[in-house]
Every structure is written in C-alpha cells, then in structure tokens.
N, C-alpha and C. Protein backbone atom coordinates (compact mmCIF):
# COMPACT_ATOMS: atom_id res chain seq x y z
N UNK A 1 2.13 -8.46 -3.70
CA UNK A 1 1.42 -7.61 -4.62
C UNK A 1 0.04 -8.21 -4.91
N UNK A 2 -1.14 -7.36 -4.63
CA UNK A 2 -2.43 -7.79 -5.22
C UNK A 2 -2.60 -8.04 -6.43
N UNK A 3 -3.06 -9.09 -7.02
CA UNK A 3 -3.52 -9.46 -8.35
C UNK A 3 -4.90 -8.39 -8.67
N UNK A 4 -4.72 -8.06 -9.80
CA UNK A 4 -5.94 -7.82 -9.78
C UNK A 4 -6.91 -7.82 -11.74
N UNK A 5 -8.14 -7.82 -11.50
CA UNK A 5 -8.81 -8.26 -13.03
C UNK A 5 -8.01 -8.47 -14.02
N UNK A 6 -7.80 -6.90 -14.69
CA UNK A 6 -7.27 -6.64 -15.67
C UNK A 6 -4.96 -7.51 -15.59
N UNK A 7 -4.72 -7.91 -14.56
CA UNK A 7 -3.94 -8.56 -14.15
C UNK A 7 -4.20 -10.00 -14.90
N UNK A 8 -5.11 -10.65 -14.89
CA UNK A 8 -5.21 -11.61 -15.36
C UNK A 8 -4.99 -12.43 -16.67
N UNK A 9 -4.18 -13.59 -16.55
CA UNK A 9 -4.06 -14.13 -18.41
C UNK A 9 -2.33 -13.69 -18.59
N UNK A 10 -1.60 -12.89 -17.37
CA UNK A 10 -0.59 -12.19 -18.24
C UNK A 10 0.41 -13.37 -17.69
N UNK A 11 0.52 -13.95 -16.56
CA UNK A 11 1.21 -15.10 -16.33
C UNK A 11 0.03 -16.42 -16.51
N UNK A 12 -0.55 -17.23 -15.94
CA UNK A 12 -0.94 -18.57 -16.19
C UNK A 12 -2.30 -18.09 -16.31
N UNK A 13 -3.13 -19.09 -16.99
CA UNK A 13 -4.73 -18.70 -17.03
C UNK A 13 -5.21 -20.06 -16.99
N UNK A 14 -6.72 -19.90 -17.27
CA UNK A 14 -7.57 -21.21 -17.59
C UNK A 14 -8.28 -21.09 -19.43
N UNK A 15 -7.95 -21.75 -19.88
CA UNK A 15 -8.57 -21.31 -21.52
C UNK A 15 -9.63 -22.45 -21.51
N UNK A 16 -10.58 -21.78 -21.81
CA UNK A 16 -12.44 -22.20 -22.42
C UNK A 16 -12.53 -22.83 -23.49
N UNK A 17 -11.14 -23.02 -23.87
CA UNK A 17 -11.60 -23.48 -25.80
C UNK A 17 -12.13 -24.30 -25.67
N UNK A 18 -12.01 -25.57 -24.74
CA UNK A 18 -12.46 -26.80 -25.27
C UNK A 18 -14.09 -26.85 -24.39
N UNK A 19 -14.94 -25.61 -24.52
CA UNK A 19 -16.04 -25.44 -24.02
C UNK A 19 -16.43 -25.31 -25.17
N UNK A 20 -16.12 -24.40 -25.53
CA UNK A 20 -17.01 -23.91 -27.09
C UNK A 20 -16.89 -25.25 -28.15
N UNK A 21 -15.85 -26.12 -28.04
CA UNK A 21 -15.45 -27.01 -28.83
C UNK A 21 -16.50 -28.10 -28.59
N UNK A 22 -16.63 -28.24 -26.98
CA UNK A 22 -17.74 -29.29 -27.07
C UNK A 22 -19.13 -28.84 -26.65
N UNK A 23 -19.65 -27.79 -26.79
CA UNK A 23 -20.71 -27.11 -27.11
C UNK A 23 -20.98 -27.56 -28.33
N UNK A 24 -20.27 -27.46 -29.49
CA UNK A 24 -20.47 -27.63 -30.89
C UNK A 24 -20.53 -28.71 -31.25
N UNK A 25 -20.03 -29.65 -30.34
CA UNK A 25 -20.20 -31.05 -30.12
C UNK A 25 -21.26 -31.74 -30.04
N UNK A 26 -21.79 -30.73 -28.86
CA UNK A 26 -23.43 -31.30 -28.25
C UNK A 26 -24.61 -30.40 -28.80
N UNK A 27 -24.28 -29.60 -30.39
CA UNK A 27 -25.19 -28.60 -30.65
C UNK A 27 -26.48 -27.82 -29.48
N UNK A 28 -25.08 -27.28 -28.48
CA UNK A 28 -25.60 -26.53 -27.40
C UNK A 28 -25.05 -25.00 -27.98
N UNK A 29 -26.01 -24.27 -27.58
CA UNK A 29 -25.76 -22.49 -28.48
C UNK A 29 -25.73 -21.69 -26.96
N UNK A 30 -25.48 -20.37 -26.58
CA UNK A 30 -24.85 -19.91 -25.66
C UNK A 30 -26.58 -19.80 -24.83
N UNK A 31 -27.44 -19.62 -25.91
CA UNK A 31 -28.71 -19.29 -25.19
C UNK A 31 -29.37 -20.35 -24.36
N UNK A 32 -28.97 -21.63 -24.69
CA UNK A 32 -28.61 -22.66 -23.68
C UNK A 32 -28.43 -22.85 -22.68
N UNK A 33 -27.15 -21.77 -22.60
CA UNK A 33 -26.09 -21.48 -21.22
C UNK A 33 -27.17 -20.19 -20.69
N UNK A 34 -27.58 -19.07 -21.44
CA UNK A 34 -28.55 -18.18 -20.33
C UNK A 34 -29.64 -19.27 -19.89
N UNK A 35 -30.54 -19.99 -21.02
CA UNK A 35 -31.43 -20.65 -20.05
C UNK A 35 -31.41 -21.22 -18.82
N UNK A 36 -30.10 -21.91 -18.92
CA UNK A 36 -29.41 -22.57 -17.73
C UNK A 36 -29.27 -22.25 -16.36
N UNK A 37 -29.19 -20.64 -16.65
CA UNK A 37 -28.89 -19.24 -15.41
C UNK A 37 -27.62 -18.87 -15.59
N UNK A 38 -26.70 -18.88 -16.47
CA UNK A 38 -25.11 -18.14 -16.75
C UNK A 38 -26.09 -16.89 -17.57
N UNK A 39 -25.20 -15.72 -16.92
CA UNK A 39 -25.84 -14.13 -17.56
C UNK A 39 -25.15 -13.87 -18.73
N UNK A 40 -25.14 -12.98 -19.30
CA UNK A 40 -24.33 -12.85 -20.26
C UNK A 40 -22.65 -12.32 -20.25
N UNK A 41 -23.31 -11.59 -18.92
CA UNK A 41 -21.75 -11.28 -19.35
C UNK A 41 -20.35 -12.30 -18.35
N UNK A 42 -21.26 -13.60 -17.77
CA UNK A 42 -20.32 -14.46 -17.56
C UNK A 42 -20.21 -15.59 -18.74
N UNK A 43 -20.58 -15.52 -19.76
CA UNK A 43 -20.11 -15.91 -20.99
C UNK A 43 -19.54 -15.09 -21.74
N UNK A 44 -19.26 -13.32 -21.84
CA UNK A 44 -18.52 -13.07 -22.64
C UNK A 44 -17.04 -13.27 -21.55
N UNK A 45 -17.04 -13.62 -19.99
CA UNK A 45 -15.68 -13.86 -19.41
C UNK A 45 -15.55 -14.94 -20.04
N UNK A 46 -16.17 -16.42 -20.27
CA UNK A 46 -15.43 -17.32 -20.65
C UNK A 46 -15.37 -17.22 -21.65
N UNK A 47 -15.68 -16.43 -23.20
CA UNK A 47 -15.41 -16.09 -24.14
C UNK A 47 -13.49 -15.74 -24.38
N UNK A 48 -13.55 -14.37 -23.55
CA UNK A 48 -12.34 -13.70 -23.32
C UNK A 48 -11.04 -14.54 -22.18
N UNK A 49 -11.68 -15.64 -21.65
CA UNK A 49 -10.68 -16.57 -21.01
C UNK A 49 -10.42 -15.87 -19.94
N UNK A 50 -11.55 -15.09 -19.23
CA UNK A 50 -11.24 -14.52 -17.97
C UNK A 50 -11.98 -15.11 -16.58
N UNK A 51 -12.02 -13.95 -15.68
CA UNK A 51 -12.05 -14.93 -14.03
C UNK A 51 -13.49 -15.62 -14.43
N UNK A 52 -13.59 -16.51 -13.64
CA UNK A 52 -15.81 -17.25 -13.58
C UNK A 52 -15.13 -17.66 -12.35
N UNK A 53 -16.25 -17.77 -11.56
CA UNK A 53 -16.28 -18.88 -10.43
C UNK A 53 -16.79 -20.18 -10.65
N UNK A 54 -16.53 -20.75 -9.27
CA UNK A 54 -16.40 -22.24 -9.56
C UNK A 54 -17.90 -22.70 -9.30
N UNK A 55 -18.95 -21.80 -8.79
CA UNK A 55 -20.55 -22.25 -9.20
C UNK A 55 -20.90 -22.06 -11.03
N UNK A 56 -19.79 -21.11 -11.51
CA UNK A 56 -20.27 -21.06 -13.17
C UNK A 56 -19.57 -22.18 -13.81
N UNK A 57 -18.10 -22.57 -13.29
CA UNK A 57 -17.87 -24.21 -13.74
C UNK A 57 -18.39 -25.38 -13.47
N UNK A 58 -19.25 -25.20 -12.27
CA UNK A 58 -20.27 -26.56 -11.37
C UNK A 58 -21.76 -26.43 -12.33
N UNK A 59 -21.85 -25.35 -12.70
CA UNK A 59 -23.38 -25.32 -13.52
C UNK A 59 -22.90 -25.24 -15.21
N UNK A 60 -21.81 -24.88 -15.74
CA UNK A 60 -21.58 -25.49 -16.98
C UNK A 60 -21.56 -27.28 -17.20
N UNK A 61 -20.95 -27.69 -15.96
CA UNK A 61 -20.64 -29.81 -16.22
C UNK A 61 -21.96 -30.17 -15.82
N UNK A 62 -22.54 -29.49 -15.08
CA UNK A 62 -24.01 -29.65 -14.58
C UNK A 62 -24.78 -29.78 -16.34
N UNK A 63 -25.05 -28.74 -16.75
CA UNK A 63 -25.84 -28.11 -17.89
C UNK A 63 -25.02 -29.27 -19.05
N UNK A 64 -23.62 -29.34 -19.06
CA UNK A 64 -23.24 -30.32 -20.51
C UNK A 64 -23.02 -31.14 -20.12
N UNK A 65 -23.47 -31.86 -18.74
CA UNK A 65 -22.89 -33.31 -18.32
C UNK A 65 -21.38 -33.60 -18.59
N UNK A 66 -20.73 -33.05 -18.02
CA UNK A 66 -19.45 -33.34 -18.50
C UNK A 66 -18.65 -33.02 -16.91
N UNK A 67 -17.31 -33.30 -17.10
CA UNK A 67 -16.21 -32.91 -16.21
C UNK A 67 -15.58 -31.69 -16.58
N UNK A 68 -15.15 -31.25 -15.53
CA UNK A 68 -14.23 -29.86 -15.59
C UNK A 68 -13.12 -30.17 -16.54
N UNK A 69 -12.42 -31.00 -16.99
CA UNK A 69 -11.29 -30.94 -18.11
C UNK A 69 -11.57 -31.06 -19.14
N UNK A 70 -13.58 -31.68 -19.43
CA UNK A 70 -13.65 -31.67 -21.07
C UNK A 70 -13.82 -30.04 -21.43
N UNK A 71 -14.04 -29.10 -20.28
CA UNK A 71 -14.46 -27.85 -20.75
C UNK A 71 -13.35 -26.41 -20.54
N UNK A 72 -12.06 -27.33 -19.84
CA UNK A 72 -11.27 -26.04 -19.92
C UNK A 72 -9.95 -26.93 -19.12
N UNK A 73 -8.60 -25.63 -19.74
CA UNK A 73 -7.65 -26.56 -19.02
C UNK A 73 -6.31 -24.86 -18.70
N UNK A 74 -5.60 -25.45 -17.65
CA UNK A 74 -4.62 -24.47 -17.15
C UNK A 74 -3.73 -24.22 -18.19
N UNK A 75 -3.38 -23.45 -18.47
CA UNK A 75 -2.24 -22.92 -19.32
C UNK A 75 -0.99 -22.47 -18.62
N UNK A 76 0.17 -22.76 -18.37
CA UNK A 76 0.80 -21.52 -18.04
C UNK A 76 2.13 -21.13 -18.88
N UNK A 77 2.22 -19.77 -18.42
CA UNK A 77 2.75 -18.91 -19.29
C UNK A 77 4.27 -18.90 -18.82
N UNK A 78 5.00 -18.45 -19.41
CA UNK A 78 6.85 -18.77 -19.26
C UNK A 78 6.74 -17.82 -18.61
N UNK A 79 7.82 -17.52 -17.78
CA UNK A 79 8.12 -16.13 -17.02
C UNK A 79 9.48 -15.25 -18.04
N UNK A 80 9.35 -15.01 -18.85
CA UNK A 80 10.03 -14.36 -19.57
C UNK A 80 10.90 -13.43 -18.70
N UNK A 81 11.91 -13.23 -18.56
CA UNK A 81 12.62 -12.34 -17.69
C UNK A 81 12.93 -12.13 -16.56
N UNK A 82 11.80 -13.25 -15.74
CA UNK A 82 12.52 -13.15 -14.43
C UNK A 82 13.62 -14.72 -14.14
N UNK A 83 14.02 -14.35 -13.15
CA UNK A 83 15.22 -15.60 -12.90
C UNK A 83 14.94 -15.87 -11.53
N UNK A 84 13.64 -17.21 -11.23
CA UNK A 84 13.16 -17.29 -10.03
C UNK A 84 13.79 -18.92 -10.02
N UNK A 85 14.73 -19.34 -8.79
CA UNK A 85 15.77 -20.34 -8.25
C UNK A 85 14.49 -21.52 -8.50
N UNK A 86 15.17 -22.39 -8.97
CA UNK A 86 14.62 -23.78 -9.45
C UNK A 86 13.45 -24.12 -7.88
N UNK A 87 14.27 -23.49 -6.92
CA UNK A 87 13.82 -24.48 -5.77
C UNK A 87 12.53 -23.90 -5.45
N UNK A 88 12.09 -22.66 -5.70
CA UNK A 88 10.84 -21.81 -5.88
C UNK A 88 9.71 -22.36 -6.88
N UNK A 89 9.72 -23.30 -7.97
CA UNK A 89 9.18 -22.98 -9.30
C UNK A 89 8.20 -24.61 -8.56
C-alpha cells in the first residue's frame, strides 16, 4: 500500500519539538530560518511535525550549528490492533 501525505504521523513520525526548544535557546525566531532559505511553508511542516527533506534538516544543523538529534527525534506509535508476529517487528 502507498503511503501517502495526509497518511503521515498516524503510525511513527519525526517530532520538531526539540527545534523550537532550541531555537529559544539560541534566541533564533523563524525569520531566521526564511533568511536562511527555509520558505514558509516548510516551517509550518515542521511546525505540524510533517514530511521536510533531508536538505531542510542539513540547512537547519547548518543554520543552528547543531546535530540532527538536538533538533528532532523518531517517535513511534503502538500499532493498536493489529497482531504483527514478534519475528516481523
């Protein structure tokens, strides 16, 4: 089955919190991130914890000097209801 956009977040994601967290850290404001070259509306995706590519995660650690784990980390989500064999997981 194709994944698709609106698909996303409902099993595992990537959450941004700890972007905004150390944004506020480094009194960096989003207009920062446009100066930088992120558009806007690939900050309202990492707002909403949705898809970015990995040139908008290479130019965020770029722009806050940082590593990819001070600015976001995998989540995943339980599979509520399905019953997939240990040896799969």
């Amino acid at each position: 089955m194709e994944r698709t956009t609106s698909d996303y977040g409902k099993e595992n994601y990537v959450d941004f919190r700890k972007l905004w967290i150390l944004m506020a850290d480094k009194k960096v404001k989003k207009m920062d991130l446009i100066r930088a070259g992120l558009n806007r509306a690939t900050i309202y995706s990492l707002r909403d914890n949705e898809n970015v590519t990995c040139a908008t995660i290479a130019k965020l650690c770029h722009t806050l000097q940082c590593r990819i784990e001070d600015i976001c980390e995998f989540v995943e989500c339980p599979k509520d209801g399905i019953d997939i064999p240990e040896a799969f997981l």
